[in-house]
N, C-alpha and C. Protein backbone atom coordinates (compact mmCIF):
# COMPACT_ATOMS: atom_id res chain seq x y z
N UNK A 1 58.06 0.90 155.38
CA UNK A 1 57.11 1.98 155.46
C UNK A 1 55.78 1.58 154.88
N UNK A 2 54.66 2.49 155.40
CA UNK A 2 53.41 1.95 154.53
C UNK A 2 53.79 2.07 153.38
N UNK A 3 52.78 1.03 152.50
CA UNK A 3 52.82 0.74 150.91
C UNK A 3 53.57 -0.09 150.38
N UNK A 4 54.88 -0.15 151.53
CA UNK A 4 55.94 -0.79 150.54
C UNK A 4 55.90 -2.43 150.49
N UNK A 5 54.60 -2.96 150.98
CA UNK A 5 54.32 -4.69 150.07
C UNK A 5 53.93 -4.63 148.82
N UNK A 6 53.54 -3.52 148.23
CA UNK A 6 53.11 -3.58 146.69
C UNK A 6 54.47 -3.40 146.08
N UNK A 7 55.87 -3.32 146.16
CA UNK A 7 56.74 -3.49 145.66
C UNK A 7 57.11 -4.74 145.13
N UNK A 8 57.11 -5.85 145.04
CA UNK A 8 56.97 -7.12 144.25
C UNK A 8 55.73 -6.92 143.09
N UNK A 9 55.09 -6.29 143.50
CA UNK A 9 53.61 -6.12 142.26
C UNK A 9 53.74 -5.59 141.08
N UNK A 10 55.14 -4.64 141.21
CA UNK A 10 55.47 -3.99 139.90
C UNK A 10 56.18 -4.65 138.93
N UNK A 11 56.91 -6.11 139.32
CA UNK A 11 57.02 -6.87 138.87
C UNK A 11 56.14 -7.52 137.90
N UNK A 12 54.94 -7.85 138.72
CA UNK A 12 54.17 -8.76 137.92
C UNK A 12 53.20 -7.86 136.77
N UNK A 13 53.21 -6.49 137.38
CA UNK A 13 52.72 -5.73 136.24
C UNK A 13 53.18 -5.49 134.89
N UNK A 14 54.83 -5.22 135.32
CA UNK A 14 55.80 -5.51 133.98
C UNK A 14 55.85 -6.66 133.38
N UNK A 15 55.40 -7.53 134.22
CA UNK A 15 55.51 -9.11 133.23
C UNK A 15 53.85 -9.15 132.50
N UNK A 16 52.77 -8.68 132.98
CA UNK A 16 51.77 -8.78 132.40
C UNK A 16 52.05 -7.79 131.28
N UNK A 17 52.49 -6.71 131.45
CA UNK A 17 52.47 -5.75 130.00
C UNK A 17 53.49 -6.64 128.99
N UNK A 18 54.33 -7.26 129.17
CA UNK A 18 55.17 -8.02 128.39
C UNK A 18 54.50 -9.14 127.54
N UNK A 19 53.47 -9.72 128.47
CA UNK A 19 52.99 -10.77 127.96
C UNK A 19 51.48 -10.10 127.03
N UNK A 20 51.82 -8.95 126.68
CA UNK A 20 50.42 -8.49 125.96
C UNK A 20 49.30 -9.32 126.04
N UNK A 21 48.28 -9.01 127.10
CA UNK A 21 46.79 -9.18 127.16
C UNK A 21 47.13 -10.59 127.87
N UNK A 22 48.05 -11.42 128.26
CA UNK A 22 47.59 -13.22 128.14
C UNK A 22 46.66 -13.07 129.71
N UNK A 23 46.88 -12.33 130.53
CA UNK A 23 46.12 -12.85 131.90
C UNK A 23 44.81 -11.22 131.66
N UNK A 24 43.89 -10.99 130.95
CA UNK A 24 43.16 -9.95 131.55
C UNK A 24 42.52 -9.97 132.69
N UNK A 25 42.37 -10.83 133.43
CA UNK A 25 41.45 -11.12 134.81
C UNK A 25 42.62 -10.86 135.83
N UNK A 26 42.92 -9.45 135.67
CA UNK A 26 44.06 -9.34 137.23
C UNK A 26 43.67 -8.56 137.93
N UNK A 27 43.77 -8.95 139.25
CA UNK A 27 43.04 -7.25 140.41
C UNK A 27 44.79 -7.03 141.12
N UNK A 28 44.63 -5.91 141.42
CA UNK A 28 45.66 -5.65 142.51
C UNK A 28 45.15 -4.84 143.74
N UNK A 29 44.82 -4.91 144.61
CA UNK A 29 44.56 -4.42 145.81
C UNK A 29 45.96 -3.85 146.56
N UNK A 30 45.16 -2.41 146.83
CA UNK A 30 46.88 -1.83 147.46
C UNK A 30 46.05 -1.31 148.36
N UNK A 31 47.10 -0.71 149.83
CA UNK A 31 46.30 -0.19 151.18
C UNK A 31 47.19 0.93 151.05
N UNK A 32 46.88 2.02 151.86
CA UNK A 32 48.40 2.63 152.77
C UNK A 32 47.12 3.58 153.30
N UNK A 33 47.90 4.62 154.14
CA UNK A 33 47.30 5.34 154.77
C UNK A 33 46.57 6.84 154.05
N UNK A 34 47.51 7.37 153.15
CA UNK A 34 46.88 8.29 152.48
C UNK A 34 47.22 8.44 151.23
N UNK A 35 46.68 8.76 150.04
CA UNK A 35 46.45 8.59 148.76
C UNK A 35 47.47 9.62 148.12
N UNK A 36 47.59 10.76 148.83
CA UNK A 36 48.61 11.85 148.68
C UNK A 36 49.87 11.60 149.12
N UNK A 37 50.19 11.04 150.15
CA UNK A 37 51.42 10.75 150.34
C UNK A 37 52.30 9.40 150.37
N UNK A 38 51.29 8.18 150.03
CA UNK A 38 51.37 6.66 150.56
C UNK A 38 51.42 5.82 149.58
N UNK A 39 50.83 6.32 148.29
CA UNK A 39 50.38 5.57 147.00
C UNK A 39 51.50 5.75 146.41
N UNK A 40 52.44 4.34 146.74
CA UNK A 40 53.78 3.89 146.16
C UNK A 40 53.43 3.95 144.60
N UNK A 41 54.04 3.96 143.74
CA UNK A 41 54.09 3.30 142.29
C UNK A 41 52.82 3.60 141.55
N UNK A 42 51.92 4.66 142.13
CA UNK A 42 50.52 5.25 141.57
C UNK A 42 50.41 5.48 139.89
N UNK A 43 51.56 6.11 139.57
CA UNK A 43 51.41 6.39 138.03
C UNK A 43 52.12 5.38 137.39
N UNK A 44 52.74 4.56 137.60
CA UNK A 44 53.24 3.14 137.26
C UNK A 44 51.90 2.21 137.18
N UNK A 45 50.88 2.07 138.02
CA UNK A 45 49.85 1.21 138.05
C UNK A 45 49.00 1.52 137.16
N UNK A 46 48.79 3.20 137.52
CA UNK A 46 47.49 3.86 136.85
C UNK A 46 47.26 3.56 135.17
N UNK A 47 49.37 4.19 134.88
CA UNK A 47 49.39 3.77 133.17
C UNK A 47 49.17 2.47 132.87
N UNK A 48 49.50 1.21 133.68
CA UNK A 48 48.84 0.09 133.55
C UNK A 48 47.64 -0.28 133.36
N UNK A 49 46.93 0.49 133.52
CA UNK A 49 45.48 -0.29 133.60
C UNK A 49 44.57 0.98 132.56
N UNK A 50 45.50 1.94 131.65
CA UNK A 50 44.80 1.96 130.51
C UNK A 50 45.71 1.89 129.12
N UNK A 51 46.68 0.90 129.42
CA UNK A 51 47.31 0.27 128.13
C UNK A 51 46.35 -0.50 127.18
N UNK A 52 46.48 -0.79 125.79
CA UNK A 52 46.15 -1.80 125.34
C UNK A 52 46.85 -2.63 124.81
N UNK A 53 46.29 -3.86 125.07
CA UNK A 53 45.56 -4.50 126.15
C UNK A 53 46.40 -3.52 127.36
N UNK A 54 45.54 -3.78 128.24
CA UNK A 54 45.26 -3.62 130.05
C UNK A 54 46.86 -4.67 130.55
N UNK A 55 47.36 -4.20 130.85
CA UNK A 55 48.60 -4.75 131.78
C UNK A 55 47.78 -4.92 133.18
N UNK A 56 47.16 -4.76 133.30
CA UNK A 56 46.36 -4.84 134.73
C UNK A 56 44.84 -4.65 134.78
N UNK A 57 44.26 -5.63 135.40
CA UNK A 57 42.63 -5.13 134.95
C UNK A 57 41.97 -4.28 135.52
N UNK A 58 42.51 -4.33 137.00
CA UNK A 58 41.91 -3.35 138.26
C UNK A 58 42.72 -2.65 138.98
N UNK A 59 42.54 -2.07 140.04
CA UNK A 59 43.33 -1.65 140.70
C UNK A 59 42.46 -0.69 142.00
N UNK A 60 42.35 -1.75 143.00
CA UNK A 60 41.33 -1.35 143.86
C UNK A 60 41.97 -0.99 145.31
N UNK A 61 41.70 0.25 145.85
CA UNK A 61 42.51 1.14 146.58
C UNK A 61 41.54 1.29 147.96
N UNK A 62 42.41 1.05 149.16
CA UNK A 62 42.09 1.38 150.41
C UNK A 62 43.05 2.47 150.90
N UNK A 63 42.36 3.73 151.16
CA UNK A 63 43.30 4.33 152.25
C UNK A 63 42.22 4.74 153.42
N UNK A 64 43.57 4.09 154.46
CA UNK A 64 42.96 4.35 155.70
C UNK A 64 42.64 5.32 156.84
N UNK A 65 42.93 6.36 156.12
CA UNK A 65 43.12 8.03 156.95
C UNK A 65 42.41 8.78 156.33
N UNK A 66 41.45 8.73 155.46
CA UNK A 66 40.97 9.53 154.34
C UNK A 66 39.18 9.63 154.01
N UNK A 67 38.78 8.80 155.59
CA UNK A 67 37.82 8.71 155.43
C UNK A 67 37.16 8.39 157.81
N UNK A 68 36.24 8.84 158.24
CA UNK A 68 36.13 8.95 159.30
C UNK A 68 36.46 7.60 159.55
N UNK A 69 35.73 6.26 159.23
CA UNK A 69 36.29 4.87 159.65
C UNK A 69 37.04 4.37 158.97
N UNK A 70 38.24 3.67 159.24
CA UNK A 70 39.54 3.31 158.62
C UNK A 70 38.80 2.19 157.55
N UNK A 71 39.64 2.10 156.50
CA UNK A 71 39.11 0.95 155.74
C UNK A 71 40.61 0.76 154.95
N UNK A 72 40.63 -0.78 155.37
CA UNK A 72 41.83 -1.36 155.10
C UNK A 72 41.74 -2.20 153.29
N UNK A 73 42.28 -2.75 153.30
CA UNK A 73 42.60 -4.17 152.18
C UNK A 73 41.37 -4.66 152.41
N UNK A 74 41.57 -5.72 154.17
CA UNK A 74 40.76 -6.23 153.82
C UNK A 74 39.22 -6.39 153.78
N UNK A 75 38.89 -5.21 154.24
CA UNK A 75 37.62 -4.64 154.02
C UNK A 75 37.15 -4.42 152.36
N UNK A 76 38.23 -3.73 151.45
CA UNK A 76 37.86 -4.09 150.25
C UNK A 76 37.97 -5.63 149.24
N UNK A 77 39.17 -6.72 150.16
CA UNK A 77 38.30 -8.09 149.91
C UNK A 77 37.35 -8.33 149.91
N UNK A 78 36.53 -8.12 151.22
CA UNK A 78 35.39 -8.51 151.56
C UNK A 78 33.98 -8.48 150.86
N UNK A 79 34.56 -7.05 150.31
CA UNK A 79 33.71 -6.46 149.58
C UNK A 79 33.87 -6.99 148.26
N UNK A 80 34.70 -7.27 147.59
CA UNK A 80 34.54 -8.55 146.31
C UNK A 80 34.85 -9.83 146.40
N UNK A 81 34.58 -10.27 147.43
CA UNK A 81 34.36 -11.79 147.86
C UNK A 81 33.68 -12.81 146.74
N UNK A 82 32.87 -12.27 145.98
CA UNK A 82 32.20 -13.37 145.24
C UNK A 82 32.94 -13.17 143.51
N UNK A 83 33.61 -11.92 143.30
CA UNK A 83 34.64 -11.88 142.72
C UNK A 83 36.07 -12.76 142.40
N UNK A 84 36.35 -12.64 143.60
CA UNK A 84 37.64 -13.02 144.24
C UNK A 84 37.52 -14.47 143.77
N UNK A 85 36.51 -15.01 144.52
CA UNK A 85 35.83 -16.77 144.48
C UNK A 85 35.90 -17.15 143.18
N UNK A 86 34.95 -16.38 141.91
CA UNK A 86 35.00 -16.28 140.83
C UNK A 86 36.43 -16.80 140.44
N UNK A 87 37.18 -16.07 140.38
CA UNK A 87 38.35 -15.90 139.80
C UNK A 87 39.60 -17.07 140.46
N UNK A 88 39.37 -17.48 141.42
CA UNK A 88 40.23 -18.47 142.11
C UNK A 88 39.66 -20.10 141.86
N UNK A 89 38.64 -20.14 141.40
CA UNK A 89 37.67 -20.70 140.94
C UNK A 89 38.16 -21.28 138.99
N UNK A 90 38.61 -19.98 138.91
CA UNK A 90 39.13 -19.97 137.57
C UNK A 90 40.36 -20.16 137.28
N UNK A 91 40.58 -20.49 138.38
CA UNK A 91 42.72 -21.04 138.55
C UNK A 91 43.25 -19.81 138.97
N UNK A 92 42.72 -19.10 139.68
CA UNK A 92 43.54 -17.87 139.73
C UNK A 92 44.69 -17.66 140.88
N UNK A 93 45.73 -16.99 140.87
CA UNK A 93 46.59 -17.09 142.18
C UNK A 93 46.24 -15.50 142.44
N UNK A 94 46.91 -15.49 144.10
CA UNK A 94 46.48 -14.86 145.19
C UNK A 94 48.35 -14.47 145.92
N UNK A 95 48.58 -13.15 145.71
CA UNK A 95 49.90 -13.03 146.22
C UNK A 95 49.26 -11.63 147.05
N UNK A 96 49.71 -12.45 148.67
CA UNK A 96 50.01 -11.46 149.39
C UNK A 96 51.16 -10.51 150.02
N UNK A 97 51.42 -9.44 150.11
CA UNK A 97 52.56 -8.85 150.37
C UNK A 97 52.30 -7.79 151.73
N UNK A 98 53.14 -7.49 152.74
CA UNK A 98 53.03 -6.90 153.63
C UNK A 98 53.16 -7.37 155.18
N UNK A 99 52.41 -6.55 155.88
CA UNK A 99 52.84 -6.73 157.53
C UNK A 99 51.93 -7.92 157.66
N UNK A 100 52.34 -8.56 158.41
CA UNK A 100 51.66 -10.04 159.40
C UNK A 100 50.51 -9.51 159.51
N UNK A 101 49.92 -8.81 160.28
CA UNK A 101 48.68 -8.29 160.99
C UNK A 101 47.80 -8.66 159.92
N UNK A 102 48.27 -7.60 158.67
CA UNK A 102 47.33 -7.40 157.46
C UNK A 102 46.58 -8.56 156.94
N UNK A 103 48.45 -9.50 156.75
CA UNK A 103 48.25 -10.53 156.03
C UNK A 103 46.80 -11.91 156.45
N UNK A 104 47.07 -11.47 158.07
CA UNK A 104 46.09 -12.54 158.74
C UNK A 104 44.33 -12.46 158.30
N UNK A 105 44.72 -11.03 158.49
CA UNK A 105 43.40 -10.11 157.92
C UNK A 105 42.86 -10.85 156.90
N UNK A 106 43.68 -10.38 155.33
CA UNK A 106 43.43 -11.20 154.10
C UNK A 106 42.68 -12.37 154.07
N UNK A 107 44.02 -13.36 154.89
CA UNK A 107 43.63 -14.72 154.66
C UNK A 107 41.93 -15.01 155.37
N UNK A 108 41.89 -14.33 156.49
CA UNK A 108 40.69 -14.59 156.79
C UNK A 108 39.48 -14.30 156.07
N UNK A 109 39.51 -13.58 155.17
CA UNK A 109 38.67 -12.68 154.22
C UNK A 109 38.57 -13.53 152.63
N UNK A 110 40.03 -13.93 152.73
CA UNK A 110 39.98 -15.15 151.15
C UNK A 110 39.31 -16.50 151.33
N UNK A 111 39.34 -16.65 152.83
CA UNK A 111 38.38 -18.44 153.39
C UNK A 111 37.03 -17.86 153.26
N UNK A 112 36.74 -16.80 154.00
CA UNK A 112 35.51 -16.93 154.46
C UNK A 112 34.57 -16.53 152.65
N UNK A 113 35.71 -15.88 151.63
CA UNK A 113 35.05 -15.93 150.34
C UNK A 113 34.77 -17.20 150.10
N UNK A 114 36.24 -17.88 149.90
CA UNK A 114 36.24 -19.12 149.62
C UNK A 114 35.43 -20.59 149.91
N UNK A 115 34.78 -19.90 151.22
CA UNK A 115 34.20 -21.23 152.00
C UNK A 115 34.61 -22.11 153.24
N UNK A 116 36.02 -21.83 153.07
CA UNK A 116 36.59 -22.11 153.91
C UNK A 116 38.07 -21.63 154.01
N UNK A 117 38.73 -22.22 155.22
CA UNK A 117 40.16 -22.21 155.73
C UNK A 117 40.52 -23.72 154.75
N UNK A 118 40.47 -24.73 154.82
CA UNK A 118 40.36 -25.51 154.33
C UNK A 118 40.96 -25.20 152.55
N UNK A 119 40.79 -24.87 151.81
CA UNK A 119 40.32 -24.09 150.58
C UNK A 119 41.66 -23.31 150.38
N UNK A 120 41.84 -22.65 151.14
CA UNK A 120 43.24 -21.53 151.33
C UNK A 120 44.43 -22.23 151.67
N UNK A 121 44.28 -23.39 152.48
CA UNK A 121 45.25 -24.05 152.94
C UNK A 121 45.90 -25.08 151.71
N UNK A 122 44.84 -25.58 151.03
CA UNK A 122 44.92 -26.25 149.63
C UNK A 122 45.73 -25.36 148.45
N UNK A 123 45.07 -24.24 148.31
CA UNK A 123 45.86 -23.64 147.96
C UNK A 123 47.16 -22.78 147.60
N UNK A 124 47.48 -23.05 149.20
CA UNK A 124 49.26 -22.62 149.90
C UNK A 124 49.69 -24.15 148.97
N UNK A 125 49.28 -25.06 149.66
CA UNK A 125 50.19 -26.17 148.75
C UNK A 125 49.79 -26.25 147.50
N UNK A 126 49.41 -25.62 146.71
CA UNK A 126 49.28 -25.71 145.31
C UNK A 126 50.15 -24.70 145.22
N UNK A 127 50.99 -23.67 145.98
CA UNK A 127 51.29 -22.59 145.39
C UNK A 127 50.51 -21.28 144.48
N UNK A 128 49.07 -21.44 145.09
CA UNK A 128 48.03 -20.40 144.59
C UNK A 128 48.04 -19.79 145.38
N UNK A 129 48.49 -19.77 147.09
CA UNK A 129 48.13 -18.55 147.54
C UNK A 129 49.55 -18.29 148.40
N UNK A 130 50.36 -17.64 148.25
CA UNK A 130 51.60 -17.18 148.41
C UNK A 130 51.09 -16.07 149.10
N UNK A 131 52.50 -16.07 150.71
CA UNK A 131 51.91 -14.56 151.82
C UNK A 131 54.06 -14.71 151.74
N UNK A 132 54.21 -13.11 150.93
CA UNK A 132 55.06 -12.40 152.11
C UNK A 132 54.98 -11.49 152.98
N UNK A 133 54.79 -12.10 154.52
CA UNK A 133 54.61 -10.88 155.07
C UNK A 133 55.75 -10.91 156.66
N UNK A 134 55.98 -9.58 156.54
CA UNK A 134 57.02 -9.16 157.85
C UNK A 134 56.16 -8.14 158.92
């Protein structure tokens, strides 16, 4: 169902609150269709990201029904592209979760931050940029 690729994420949220403060530079980008009915794990994230320390640093939200033109994920990549770069730049990993379609989406949106396809592909074999998607 929509939302349900951010289910592995609650994972890594519980492991960041465990590890008190060690990663503060974390975004999580979640999509679904509407904010009222779609936003899996909402108060699970939300209390995350005003713990102290922050179990999570961000938490940046697309819904796609909630506004006249759809705006997905990766439209809000796009939109922190020099962010994103920043931070991958800084050793950062990149876990994608969700439908194929999306995922293609992403990746195209993490090169064209990145500079390239090239860049992303380096980073699959480093194990920095991990896609599950069905």
């Amino acid at each position: 169902g929509a939302g349900t690729g951010v289910a592995p994420f609650r994972a890594f949220v519980r492991e960041f609150r465990a590890e008190n403060g060690l990663r503060p530079k974390t975004i999580l980008f979640f999509g679904c269709q509407k904010s009222d009915t779609d936003f899996l794990y909402k108060d699970e994230f939300t209390e995350a990201l005003s713990t102290t320390p922050k179990a999570l640093g961000e938490l940046v939200t697309a819904f796609s029904r909630e506004q006249e033109h759809k705006v997905y994920v990766q439209h809000k990549i796009k939109e922190r592209a020099a962010d994103i770069a920043a931070m991958v730049r800084d050793g950062g990993y990149i876990f994608v979760c969700g439908a194929t379609a999306m995922g293609a989406s992403i990746r195209s949106e993490v090169a064209a931050a990145l500079g390239s396809q090239d860049y992303v592909s380096r980073m699959v074999t480093e194990g920095r940029f991990v896609e599950e998607l069905w």
